[in-house]
Protein backbone atom coordinates (compact mmCIF):
# COMPACT_ATOMS: atom_id res chain seq x y z
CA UNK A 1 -13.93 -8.37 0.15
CA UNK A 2 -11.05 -8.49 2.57
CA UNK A 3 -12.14 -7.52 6.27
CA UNK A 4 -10.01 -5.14 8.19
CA UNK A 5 -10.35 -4.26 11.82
CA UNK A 6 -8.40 -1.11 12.54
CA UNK A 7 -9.98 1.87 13.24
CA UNK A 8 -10.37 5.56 12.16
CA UNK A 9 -7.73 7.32 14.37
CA UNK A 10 -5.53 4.77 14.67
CA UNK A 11 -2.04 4.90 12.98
CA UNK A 12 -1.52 3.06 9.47
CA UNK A 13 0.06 -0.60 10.26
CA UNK A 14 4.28 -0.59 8.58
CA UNK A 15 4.33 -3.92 7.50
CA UNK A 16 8.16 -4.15 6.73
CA UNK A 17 8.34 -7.31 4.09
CA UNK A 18 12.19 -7.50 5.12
CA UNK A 19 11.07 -8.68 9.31
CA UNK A 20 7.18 -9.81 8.39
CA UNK A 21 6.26 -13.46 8.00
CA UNK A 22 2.92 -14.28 6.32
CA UNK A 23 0.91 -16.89 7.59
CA UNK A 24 -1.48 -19.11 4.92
CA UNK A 25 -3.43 -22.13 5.61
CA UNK A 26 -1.89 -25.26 4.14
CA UNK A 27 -4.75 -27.07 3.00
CA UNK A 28 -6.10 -23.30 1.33
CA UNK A 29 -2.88 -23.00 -0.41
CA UNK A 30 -2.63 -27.02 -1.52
CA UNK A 31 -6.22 -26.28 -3.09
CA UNK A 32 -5.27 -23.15 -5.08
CA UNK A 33 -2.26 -24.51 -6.24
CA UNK A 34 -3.80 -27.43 -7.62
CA UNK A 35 -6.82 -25.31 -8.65
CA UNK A 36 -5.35 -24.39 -12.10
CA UNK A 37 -6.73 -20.81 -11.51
CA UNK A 38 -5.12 -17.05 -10.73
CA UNK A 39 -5.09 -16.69 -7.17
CA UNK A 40 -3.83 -14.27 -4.68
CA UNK A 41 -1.97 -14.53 -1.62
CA UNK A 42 -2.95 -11.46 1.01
CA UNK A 43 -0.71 -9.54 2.81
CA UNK A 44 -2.66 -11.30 5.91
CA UNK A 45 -2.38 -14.79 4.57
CA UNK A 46 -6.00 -15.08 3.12
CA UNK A 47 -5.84 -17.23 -0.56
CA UNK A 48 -8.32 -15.01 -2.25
CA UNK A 49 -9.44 -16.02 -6.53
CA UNK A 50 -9.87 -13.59 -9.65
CA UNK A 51 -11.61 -11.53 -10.42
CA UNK A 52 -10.15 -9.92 -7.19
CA UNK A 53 -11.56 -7.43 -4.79
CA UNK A 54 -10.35 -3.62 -5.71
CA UNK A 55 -9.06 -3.74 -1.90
CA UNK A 56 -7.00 -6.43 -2.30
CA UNK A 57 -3.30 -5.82 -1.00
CA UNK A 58 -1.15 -8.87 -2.06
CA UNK A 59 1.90 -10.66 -1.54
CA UNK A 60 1.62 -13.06 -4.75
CA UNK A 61 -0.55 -12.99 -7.53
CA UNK A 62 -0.95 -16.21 -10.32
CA UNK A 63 -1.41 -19.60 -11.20
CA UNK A 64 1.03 -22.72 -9.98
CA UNK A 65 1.44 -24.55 -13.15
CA UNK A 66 0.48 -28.05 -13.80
CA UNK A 67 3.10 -30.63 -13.57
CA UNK A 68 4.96 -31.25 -16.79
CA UNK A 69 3.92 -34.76 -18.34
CA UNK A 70 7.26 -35.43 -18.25
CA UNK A 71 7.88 -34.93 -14.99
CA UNK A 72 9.12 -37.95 -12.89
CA UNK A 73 7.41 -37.42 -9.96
CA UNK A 74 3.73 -37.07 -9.19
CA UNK A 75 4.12 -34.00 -6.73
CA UNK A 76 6.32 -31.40 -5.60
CA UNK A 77 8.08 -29.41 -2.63
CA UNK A 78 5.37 -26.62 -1.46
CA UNK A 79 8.24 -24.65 -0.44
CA UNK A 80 8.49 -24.75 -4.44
CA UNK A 81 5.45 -23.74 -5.73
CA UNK A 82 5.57 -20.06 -5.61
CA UNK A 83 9.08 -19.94 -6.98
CA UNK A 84 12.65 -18.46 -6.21
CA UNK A 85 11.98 -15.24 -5.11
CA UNK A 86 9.94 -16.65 -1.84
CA UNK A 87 10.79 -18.46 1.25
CA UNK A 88 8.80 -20.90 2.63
CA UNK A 89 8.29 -23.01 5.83
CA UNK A 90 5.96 -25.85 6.58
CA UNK A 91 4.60 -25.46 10.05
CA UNK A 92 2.10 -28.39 10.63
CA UNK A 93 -0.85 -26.72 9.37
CA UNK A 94 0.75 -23.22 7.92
CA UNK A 95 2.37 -22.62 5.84
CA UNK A 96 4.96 -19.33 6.60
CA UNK A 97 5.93 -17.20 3.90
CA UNK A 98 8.58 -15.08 3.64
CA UNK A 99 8.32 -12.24 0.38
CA UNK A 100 10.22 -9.44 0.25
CA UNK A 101 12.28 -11.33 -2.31
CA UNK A 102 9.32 -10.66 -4.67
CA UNK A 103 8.82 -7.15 -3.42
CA UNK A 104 9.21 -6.03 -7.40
CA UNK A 105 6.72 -7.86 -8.31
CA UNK A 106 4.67 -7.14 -5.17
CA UNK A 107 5.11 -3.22 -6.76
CA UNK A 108 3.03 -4.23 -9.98
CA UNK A 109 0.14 -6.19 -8.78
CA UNK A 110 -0.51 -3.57 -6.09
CA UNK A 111 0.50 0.13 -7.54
CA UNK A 112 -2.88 0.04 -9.15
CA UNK A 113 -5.12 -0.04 -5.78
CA UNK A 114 -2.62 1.80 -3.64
CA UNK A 115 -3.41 5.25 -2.31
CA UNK A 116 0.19 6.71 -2.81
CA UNK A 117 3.27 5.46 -4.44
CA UNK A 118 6.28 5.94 -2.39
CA UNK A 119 8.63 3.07 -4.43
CA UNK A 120 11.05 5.29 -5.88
CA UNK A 121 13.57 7.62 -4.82
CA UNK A 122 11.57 10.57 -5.95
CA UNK A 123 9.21 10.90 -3.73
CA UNK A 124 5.34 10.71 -3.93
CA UNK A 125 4.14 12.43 -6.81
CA UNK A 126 0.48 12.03 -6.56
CA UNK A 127 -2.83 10.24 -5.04
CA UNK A 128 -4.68 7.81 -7.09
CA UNK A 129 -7.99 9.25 -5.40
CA UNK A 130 -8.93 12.20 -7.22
CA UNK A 131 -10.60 14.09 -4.72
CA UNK A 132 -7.34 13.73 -2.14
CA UNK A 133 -5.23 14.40 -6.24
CA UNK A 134 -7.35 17.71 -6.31
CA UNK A 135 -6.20 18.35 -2.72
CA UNK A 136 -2.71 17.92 -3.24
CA UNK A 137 -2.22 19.66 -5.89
CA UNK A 138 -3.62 22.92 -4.23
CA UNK A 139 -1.68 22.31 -1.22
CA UNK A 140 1.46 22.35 -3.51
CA UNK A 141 0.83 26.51 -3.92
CA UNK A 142 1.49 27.17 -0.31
CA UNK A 143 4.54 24.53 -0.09
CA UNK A 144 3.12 21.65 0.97
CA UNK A 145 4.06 18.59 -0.32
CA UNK A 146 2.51 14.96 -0.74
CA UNK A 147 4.54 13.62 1.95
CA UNK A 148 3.27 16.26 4.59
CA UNK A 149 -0.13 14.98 3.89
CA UNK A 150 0.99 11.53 3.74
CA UNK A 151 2.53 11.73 7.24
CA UNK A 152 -0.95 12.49 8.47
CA UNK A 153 -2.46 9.69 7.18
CA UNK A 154 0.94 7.04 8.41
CA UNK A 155 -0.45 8.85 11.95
CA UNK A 156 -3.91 8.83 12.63
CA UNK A 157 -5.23 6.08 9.58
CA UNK A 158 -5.98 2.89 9.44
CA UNK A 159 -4.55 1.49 6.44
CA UNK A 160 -1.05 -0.67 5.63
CA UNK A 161 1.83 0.86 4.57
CA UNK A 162 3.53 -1.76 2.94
CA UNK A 163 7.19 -1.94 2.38
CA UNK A 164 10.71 -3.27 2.75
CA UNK A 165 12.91 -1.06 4.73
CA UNK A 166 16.36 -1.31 6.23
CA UNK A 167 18.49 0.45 8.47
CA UNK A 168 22.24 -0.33 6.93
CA UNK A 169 22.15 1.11 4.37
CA UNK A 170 19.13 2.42 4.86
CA UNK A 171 16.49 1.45 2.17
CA UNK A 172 12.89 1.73 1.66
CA UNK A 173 10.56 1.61 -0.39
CA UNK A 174 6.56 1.34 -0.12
CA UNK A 175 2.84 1.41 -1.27
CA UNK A 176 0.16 3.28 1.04
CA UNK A 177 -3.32 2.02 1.61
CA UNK A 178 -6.31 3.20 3.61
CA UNK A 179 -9.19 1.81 4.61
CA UNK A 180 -11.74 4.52 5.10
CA UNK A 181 -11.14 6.90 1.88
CA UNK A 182 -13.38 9.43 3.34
CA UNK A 183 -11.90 10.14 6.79
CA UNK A 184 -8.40 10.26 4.74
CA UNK A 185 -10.25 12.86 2.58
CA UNK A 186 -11.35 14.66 5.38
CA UNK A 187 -8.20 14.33 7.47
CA UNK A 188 -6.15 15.71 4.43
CA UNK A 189 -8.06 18.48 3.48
CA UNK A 190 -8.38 20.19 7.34
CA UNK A 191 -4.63 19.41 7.69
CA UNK A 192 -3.65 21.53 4.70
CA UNK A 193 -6.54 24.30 5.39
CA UNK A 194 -5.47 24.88 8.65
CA UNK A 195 -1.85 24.72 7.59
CA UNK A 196 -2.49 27.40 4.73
CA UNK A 197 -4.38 29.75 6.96
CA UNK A 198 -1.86 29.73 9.20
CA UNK A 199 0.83 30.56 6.28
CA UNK A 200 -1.80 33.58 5.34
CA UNK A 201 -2.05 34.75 8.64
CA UNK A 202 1.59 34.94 9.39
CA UNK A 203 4.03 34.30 6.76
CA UNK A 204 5.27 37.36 5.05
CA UNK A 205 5.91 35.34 1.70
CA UNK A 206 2.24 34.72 1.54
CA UNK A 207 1.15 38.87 2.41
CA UNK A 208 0.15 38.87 -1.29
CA UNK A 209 -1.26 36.01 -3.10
CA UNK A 210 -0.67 35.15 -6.69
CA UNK A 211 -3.71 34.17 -8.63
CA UNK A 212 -2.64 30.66 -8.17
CA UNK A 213 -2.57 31.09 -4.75
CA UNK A 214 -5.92 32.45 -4.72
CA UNK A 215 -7.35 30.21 -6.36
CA UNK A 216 -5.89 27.17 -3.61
CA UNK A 217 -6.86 29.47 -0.80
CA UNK A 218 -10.61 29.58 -1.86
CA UNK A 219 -10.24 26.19 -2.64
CA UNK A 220 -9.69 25.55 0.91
CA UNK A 221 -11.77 28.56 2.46
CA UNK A 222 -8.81 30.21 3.97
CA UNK A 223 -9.60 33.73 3.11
């Protein structure tokens, strides 16, 4: 399991893929490569094999193929190995990586163990966590919306927001991740039911609840 060291409270890191540079130990990477096996590469450099930890948040998933037998060398650039859409450095021991060239990629191998999709130009349209899902989805009677909550978590979670984002034009694009799913839970849930009894309380457009409404209000004891 991958071990993480921020705390509850503290705000999600933005690791922006565009500026970042991952760090990997040579000889680590030299060994998987050669291994002949699927291997990871994690967003803090660790070379990690399958079957792979439900936490993991990568920058490269696969296998480096075996040399062809036809091949007329015996070895190969490192800088090669993990193909086009990477850049990378030797640095005596290191090896620095460079990925947002792959961030496509990065999208598929990671969607699945992400907290919240934010990839596409629509928005966030739902939690992979069913309990924070179930939250959501009441929050949406009283108008608010996935990224309201999500803002809460960027702010006071620990987690990685990873991304590739750029001023001009502006751009962006990213996959949320927490590390303590129960203070998110928590954090979500007393955001929106303080948020909806304020609405009750003093927003005319909520004087009168629709049984919808109701039904989202009781969920989060606002009445």
């Amino acid at each position: 399991m991958l071990q993480f060291t921020q705390k509850p409270g503290t705000p999600m890191k933005k690791m922006n893929l565009f500026k970042e540079i991952i760090v990997a130990d040579k000889a680590d990477f030299i060994r998987a490569a050669n291994s002949a096996k699927t291997f990871a590469i994690t967003y803090d450099g660790q070379i990690v094999y399958e079957p792979f930890p439900s936490d993991l948040i990568s920058i490269y998933e696969g296998l480096v193929p075996p040399l062809s037998p036809l091949a007329t060398t015996l070895s190969r650039p490192i800088a090669t190995m993990l193909g086009d859409s990477y850049r990378v450095v030797e640095d005596d021991e290191r090896l620095l990586i460079k990925a947002s060239g792959a961030w496509q990629n990065i999208i598929q191998w990671n969607r699945k163990r992400a907290l919240y999709d934010d990839t596409s130009g629509d928005g966030i349209a739902e939690f992979s966590d069913k309990t924070l899902e179930n939250t959501g989805w009441h929050a949406t009677e009283f108008s608010i919306g996935y990224r309201d909550i999500v803002e809460q978590f960027e702010r006071e979670c620990a987690g990685i927001l990873l991304c590739i984002e750029q001023e001009e034009p502006y751009q962006f694009s990213g996959l949320g991740f927490v590390f303590d799913i129960d203070h998110a839970r928590r954090l979500g849930y007393d955001y929106c039911a303080s948020l909806i009894k304020e609405k009750i309380a003093n927003d005319e457009e909520f004087a009168t609840l629709s049984d919808d409404e109701q039904e989202a209000a009781e969920y989060f004891k606002a009445l």
